[in-house]
C-alpha atoms as a PDB file:
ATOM      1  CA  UNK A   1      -0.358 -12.277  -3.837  1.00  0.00           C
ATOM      2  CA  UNK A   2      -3.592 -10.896  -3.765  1.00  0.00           C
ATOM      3  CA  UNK A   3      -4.696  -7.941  -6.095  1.00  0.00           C
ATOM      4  CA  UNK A   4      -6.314  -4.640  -4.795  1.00  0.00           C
ATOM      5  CA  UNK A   5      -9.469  -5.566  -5.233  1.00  0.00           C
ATOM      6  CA  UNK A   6      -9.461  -9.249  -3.804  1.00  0.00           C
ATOM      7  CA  UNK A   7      -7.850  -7.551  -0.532  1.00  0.00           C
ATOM      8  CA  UNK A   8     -10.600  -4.590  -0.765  1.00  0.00           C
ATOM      9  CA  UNK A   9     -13.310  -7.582  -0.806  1.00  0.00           C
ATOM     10  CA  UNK A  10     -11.983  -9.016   2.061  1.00  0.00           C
ATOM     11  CA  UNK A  11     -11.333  -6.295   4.020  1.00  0.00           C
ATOM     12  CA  UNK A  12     -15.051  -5.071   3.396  1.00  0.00           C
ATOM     13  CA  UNK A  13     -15.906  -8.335   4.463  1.00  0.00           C
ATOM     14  CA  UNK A  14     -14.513  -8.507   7.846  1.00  0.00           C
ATOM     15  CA  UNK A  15     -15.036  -4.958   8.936  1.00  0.00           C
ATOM     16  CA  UNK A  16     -18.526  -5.554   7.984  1.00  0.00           C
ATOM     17  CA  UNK A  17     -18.805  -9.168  10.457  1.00  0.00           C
ATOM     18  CA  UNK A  18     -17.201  -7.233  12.836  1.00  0.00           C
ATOM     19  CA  UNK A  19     -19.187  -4.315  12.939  1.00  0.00           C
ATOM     20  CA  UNK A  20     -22.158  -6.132  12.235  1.00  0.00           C
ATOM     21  CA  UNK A  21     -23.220  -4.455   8.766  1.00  0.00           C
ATOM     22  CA  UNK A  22     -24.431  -5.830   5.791  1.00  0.00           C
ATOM     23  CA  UNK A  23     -20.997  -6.087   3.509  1.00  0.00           C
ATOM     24  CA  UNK A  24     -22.678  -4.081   0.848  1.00  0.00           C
ATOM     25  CA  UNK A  25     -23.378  -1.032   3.033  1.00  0.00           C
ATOM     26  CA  UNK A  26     -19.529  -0.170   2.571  1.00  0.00           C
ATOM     27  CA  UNK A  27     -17.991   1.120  -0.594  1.00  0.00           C
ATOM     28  CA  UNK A  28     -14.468   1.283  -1.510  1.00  0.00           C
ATOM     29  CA  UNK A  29     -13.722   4.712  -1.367  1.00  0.00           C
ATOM     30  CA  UNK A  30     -15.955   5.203   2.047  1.00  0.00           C
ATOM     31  CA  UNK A  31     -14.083   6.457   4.872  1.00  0.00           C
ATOM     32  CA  UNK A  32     -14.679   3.683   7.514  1.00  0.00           C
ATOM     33  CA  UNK A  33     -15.042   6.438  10.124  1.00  0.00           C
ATOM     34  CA  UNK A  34     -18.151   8.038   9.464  1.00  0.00           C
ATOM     35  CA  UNK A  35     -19.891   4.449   7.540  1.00  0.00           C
ATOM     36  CA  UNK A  36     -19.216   1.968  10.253  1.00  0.00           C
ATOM     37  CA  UNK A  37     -19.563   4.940  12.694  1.00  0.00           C
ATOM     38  CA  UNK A  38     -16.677   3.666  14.934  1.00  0.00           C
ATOM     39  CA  UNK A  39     -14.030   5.828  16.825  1.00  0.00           C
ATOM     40  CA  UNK A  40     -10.270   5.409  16.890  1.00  0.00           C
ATOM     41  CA  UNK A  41      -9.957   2.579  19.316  1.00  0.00           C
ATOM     42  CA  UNK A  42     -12.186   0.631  17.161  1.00  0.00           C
ATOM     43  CA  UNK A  43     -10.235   1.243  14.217  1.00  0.00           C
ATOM     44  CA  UNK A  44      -7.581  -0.567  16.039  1.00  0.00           C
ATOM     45  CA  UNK A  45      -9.560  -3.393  16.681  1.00  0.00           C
ATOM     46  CA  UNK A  46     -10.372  -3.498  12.763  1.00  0.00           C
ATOM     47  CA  UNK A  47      -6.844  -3.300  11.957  1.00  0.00           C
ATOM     48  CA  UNK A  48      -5.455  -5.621  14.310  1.00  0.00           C
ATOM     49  CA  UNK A  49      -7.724  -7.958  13.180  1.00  0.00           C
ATOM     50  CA  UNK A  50      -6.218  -7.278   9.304  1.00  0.00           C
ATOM     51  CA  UNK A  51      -3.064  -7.914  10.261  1.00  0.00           C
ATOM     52  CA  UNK A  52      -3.843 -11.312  11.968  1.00  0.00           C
ATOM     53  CA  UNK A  53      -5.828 -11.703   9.036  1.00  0.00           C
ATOM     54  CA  UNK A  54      -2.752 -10.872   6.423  1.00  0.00           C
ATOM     55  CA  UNK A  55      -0.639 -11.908   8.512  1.00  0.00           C
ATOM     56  CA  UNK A  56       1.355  -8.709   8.521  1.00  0.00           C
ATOM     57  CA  UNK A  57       2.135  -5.563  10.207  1.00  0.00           C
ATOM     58  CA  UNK A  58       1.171  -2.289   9.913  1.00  0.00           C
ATOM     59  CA  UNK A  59       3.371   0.724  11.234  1.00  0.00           C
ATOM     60  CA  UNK A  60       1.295   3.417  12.843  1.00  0.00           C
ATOM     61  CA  UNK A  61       2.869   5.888  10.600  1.00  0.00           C
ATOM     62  CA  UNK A  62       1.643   4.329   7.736  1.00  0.00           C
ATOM     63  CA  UNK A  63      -1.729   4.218   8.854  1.00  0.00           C
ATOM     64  CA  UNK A  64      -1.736   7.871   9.722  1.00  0.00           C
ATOM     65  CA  UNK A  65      -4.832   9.424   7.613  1.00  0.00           C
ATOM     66  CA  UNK A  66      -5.806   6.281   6.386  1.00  0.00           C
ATOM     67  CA  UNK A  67     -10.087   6.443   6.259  1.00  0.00           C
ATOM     68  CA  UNK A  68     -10.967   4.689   3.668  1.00  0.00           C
ATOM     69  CA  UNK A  69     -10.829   1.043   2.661  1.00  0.00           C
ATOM     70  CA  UNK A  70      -8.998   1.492  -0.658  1.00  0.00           C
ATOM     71  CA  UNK A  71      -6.054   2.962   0.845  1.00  0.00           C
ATOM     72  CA  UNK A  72      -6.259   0.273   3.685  1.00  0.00           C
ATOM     73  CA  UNK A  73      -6.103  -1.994   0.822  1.00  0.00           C
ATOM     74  CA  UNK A  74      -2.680  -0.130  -0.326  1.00  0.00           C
ATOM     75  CA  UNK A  75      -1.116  -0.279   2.699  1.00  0.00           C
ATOM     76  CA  UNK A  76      -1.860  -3.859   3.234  1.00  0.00           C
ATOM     77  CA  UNK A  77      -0.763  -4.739  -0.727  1.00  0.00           C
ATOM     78  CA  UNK A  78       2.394  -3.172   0.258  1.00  0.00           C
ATOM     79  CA  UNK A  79       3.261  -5.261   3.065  1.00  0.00           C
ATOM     80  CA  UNK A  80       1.940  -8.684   1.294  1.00  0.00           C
END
């Protein structure tokens, strides 16, 4: 199992090919909203892409005010 750090990393990593960013223009603690300037449905995207990536699922309910990649990382930990 990954630590939350490694899965921070990677998650940085893919929202940033994805969204075509360099992976160093997003932070941890950045809410992925306002730094990747995408809107809910492409939040989805992102996270669907996570859990293919994880291979897990993610429960809306649990992603409810979720904006920054640190707690993404959390949620995803928690369901690794």
């Amino acid at each position: 199992m990954a630590d939350t750090q490694q899965i921070i990393d990677e998650i940085q990593k893919l929202a940033a090919e994805h969204f075509k960013v360099a992976p160093d223009h997003v932070a941890p603690d950045d809410d992925f909203f306002q730094k990747l300037g995408i809107d809910s449905l492409q939040a989805l995207e992102l996270l669907t892409r996570l859990e293919n990536h994880f291979n897990i699922e993610l429960p809306d309910y649990e992603m409810q005010g979720v904006v920054d990649f640190r707690t993404l990382a959390d949620r995803i930990s928690q369901r690794m």
